[in-house]
Protein backbone atom coordinates (compact mmCIF):
# COMPACT_ATOMS: atom_id res chain seq x y z
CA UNK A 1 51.19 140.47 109.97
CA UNK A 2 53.08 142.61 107.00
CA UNK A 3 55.17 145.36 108.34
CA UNK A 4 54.20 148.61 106.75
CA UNK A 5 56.08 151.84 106.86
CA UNK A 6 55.53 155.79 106.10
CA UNK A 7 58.13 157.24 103.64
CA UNK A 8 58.70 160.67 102.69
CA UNK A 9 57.55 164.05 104.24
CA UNK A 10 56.62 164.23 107.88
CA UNK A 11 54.68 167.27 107.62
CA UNK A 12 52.72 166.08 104.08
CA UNK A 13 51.67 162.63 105.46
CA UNK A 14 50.59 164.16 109.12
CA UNK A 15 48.21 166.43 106.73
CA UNK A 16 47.24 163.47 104.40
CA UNK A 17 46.86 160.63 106.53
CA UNK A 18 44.36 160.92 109.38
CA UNK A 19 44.70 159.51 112.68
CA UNK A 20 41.88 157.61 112.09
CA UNK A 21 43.17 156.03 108.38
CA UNK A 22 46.06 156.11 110.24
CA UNK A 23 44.52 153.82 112.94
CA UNK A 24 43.44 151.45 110.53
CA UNK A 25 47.03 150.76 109.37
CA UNK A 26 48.21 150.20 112.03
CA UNK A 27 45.23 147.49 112.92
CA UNK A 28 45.41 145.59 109.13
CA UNK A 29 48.75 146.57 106.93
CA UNK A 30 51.23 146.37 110.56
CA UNK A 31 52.19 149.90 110.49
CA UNK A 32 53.82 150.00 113.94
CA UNK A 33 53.95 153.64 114.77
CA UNK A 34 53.72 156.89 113.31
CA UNK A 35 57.40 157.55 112.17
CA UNK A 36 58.34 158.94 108.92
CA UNK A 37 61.30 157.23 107.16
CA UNK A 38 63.48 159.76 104.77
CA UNK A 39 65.43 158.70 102.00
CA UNK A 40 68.98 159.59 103.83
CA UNK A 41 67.32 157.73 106.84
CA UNK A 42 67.18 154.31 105.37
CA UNK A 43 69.96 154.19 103.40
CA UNK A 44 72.22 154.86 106.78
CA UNK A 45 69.98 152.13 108.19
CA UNK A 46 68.21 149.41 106.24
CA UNK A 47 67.04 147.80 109.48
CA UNK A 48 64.00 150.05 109.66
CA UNK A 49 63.07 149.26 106.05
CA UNK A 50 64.38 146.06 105.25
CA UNK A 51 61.27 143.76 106.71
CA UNK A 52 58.94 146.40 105.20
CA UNK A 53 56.29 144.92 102.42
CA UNK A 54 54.32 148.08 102.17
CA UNK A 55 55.58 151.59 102.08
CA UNK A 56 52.46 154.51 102.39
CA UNK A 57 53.42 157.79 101.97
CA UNK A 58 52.63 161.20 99.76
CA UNK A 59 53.42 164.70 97.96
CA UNK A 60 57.51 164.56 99.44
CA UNK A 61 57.60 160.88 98.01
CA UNK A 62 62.01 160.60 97.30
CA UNK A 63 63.16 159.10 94.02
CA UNK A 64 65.02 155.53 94.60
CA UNK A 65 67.38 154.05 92.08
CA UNK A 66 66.75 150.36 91.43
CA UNK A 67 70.12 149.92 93.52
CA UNK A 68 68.73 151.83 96.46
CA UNK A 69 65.17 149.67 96.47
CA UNK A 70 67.32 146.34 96.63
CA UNK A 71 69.13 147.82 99.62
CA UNK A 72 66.29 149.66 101.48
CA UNK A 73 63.09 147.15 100.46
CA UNK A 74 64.44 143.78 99.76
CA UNK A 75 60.78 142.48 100.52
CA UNK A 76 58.73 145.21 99.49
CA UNK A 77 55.50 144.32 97.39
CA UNK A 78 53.89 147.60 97.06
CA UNK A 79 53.97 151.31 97.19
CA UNK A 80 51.16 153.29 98.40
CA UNK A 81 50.93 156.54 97.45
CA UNK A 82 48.04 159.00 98.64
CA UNK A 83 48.61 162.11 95.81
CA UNK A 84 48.46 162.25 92.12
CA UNK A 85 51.74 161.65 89.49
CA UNK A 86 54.25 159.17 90.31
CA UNK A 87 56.28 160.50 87.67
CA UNK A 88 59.02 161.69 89.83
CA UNK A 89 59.31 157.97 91.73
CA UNK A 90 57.56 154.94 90.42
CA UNK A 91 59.46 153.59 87.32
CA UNK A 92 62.13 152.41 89.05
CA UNK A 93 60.20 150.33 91.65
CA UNK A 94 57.83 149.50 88.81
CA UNK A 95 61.27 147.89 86.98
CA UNK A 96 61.72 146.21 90.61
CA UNK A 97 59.18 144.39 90.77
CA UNK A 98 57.35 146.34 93.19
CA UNK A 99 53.43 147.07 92.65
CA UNK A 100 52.77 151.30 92.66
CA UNK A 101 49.36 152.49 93.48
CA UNK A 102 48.04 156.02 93.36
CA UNK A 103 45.23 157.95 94.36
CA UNK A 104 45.17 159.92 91.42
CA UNK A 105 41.20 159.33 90.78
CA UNK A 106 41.02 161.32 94.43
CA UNK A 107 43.21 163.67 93.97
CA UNK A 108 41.46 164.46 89.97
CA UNK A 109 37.96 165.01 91.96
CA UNK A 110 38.59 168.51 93.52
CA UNK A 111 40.64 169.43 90.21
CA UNK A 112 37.30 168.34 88.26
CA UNK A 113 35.27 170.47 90.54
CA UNK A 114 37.87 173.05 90.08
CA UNK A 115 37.66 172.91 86.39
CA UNK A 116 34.39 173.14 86.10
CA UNK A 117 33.37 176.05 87.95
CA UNK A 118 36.00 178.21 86.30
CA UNK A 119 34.11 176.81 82.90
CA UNK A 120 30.99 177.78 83.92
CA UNK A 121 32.17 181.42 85.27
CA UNK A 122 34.74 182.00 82.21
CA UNK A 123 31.27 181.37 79.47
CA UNK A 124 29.15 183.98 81.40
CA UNK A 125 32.57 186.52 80.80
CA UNK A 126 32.49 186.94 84.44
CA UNK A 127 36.53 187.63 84.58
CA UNK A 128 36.44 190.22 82.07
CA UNK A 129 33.18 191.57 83.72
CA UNK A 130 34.40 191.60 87.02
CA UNK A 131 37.89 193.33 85.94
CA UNK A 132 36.04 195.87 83.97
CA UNK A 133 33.66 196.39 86.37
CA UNK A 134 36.04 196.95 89.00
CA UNK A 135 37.74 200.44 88.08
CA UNK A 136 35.11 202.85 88.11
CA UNK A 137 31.38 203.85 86.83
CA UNK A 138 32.15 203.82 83.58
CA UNK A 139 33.92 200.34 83.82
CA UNK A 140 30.59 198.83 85.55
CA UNK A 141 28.76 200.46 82.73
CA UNK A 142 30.94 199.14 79.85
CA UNK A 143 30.79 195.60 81.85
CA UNK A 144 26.98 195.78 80.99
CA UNK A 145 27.77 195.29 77.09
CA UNK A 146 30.92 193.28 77.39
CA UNK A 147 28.88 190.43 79.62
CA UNK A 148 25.41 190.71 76.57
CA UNK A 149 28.23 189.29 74.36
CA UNK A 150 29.07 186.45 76.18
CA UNK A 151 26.86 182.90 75.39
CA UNK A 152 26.48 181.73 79.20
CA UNK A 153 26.16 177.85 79.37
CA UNK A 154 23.62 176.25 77.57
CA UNK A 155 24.41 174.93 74.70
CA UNK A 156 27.71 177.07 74.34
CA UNK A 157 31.15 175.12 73.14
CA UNK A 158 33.82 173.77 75.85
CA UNK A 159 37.15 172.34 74.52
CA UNK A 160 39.05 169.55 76.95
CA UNK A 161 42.64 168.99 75.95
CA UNK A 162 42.94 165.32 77.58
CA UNK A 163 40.98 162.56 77.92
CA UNK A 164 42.32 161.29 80.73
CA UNK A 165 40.85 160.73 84.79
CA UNK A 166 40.26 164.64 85.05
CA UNK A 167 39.36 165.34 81.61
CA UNK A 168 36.59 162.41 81.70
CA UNK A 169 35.46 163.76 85.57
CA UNK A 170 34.75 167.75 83.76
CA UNK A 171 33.29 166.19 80.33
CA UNK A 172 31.05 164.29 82.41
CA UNK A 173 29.84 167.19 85.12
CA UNK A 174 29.69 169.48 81.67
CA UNK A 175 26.71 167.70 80.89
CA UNK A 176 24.90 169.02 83.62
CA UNK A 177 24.48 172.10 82.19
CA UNK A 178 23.82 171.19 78.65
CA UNK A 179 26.85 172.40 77.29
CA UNK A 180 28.59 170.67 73.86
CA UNK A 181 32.10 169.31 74.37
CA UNK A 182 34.73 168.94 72.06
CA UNK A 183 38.05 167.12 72.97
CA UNK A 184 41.34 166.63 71.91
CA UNK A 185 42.72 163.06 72.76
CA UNK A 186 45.05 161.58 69.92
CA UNK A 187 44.64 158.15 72.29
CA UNK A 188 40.95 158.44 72.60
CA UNK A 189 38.79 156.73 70.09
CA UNK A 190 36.30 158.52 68.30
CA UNK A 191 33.11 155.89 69.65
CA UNK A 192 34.35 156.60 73.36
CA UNK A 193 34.35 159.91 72.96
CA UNK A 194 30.55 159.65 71.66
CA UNK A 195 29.82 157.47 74.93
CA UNK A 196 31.20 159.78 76.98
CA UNK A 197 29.08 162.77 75.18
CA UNK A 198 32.01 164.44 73.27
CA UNK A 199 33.02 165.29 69.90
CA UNK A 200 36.54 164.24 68.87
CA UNK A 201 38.27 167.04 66.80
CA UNK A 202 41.77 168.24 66.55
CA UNK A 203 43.53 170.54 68.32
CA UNK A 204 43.12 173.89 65.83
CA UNK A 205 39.54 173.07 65.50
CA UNK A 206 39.07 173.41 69.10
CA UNK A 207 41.14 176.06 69.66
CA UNK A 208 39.17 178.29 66.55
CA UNK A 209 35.41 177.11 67.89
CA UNK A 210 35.51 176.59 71.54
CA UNK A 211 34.94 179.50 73.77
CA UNK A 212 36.45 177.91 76.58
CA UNK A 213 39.19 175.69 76.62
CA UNK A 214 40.56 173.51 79.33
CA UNK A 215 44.05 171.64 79.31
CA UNK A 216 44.58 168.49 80.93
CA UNK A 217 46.90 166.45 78.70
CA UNK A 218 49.30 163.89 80.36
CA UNK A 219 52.83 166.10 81.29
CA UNK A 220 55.46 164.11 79.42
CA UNK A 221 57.77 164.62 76.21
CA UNK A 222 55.95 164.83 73.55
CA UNK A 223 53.48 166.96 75.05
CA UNK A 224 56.01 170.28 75.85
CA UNK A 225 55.46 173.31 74.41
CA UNK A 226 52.09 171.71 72.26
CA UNK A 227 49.91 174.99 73.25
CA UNK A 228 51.75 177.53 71.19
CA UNK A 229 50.94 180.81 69.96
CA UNK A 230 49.70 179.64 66.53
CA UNK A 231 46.77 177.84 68.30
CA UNK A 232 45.90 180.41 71.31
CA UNK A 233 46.04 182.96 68.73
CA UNK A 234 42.45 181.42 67.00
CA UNK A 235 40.48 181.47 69.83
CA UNK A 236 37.31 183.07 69.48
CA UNK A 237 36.62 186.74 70.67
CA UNK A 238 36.22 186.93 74.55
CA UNK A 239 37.57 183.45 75.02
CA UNK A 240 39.15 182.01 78.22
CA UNK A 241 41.92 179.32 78.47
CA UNK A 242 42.52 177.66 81.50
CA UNK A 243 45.24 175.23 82.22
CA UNK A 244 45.33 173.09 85.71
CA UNK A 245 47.73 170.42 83.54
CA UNK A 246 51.17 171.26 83.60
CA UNK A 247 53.38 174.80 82.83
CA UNK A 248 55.30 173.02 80.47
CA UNK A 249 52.63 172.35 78.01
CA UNK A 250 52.12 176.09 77.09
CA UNK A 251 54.93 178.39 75.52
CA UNK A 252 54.67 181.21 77.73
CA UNK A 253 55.94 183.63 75.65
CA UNK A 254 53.46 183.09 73.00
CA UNK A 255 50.66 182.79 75.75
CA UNK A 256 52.08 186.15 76.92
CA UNK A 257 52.21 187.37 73.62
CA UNK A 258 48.35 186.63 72.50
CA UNK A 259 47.30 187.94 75.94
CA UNK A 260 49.10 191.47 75.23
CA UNK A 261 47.79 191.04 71.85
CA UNK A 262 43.95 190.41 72.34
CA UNK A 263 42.93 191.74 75.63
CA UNK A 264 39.78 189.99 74.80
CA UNK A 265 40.88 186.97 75.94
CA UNK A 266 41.75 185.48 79.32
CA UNK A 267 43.64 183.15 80.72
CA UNK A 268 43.03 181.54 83.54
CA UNK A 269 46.35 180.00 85.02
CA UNK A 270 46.99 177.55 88.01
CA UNK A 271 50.41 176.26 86.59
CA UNK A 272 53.23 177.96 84.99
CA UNK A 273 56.94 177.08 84.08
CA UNK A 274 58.79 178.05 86.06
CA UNK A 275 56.18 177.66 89.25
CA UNK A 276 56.16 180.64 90.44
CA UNK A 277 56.38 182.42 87.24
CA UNK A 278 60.07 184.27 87.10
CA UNK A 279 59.62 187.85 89.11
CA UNK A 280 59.93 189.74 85.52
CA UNK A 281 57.06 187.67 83.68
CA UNK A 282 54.13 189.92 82.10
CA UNK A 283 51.91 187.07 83.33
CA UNK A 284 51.34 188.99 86.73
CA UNK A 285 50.86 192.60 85.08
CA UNK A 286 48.36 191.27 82.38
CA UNK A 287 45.41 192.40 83.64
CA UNK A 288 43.81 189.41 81.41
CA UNK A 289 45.91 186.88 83.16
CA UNK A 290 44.46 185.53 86.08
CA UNK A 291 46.95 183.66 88.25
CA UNK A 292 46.48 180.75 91.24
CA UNK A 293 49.31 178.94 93.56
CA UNK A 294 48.51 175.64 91.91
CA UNK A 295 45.60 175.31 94.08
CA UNK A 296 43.06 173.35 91.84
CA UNK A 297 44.34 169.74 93.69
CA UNK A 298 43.25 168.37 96.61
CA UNK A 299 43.82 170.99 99.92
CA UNK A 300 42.28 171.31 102.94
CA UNK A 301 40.26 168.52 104.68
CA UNK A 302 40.04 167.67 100.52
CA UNK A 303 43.61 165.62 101.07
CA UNK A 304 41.83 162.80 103.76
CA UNK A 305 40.08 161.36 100.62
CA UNK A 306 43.65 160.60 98.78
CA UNK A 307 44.69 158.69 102.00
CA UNK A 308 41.62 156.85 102.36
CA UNK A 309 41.64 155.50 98.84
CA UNK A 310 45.10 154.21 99.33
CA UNK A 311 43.81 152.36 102.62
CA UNK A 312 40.88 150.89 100.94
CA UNK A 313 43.61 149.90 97.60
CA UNK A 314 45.90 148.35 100.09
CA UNK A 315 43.00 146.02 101.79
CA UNK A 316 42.22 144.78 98.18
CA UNK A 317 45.73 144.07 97.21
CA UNK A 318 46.59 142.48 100.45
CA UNK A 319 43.86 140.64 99.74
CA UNK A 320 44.69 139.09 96.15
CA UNK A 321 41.41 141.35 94.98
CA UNK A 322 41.04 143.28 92.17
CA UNK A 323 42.73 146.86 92.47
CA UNK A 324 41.27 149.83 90.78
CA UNK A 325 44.30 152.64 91.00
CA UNK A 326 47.71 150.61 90.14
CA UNK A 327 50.20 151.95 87.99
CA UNK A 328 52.10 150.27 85.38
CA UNK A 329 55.03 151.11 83.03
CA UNK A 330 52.87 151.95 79.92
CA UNK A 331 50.65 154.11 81.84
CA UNK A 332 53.83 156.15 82.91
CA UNK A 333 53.75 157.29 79.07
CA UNK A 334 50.45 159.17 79.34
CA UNK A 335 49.99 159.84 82.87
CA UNK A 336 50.19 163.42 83.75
């Protein structure tokens, strides 16, 4: 039977990997026991690793050079890992001939459902309301006329920044509720976008007609510092930006900047650059800044579902049967 072994963070995989997927393991991929193998651990002692075919692990995954896989994994065929980016590990086992799998399609599920209920609050104005409304009489009465302006759901206009797993997941619970969709995917093709019940604009005219907009673009190069202040500055009055993407995406000192400028607008932040934001940043005194602890992913009993998916991935692989979630060097160019 193939030996399989957990890499990474003790404390991440006990949360991610449940006794019982961890049961089933150990009765079809030959995990042996429950240990988790750090980086420093195998490279002080290959014998642990060096029969191993299958490594599982998640969020804590280390970063290998192609030098330290040909020590630790001379057999390895695949990695398993139950979270979301491989960014930070998988080229270089991916240039090793070594299969990566991720359970990024899990982990985009809770972010979707995350997404779109800030969507559907952010078009009735309910952040604005509910600040206003908070301070005193004449706040709750001023929230009366501040929440008649807003257009509530139906038929009101959503930008998505990203086509990708978790953009598709909110497009397609969006429709739901009848609301129009415009997206911003230079890699996605006008005729998907129809099938998928989008329109395909660019970037300003999303940002100028959308009264909520939603980033999810793949973090990588090309896509730092796109969300600047000379598109956040055109979004319509009482708009709301949310980003569950990455930090690095937005220039924070021209979201800042628009946010002390048009106190209209809110924004709607589970991501910053830095993560935290630094302890002097306006983005936790704007009272039309709304932060979260990069919560949006899986948490909770939500994590199980990553682990699972890798469980059923590695029965099909093992298997020679088609895989749904494996990751290959092109994808590592657009993958967020």
């Amino acid at each position: 039977m193939s030996k399989s072994i957990f890499v990474g963070s003790e404390s991440n995989i006990a949360r991610v990997y449940s006794d019982e997927v961890t049961k089933k393991l150990a009765d079809c991929a030959g995990l042996d026991d429950k240990t988790v193998y750090t980086k420093e651990s195998l490279l002080a002692d290959t014998s642990f690793s060096e029969d191993a075919e299958y490594v599982f692990s998640t969020w804590g995954m280390p970063h290998f050079t192609k030098a330290e896989i040909e020590k630790c994994f001379p057999k390895l065929k695949g990695v398993f890992y139950a979270a979301g980016t491989v960014q930070g590990f998988a080229r270089e086992f991916l240039e090793s001939n070594v299969q990566v799998f991720s359970a990024w399609a899990a982990n985009a599920v809770p972010v979707a459902e995350y997404v779109t209920s800030q969507i559907i609050l952010a078009n009735k104005g309910f952040f604005r309301v509910a600040s206003e409304c908070s301070g005193s009489r004449k706040g709750y009465d001023l929230a009366r006329s501040t929440f008649a302006a807003y257009p509530g759901n139906y038929g009101c206009r959503v930008g998505i920044i990203g086509a990708g797993i978790i953009g598709r997941m909110v497009i397609e619970s969006l429709k739901a509720h009848k609301i129009d969709v415009c997206v911003y995917d230079p890699f996605l093709p006008e005729d998907k976008a129809e099938q998928m019940g989008a329109i395909k604009c660019s970037l300003k005219e999303l940002f100028e007609s959308c009264i909520t907009v939603s980033n999810h673009v793949a973090n990588n190069p090309q896509t730092v510092g796109m969300i600047n202040y000379s598109f956040l500055s055109r979004l319509p009055q009482g708009a709301s930006f949310i980003n569950t993407g990455r930090g690095a995406q937005v220039v924070e000192a021209d979201l800042i900047r628009v946010m002390t400028e048009r106190p209209d607008l809110t924004a709607v932040l589970d991501v910053t650059l830095p993560e935290p934001p630094e302890e002097t940043s306006a983005l936790y005194s704007l009272k039309n800044v709304i932060l979260t602890p990069h919560m949006a992913g899986s948490s909770g009993l939500e994590v199980i579902r990553m682990s699972e998916y890798m469980l059923e991935e590695y029965k099909s692989f093992s298997k020679g049967e088609p895989t749904r979630y494996s990751v290959s060097l092109k994808m590592l160019e657009t993958m967020a």
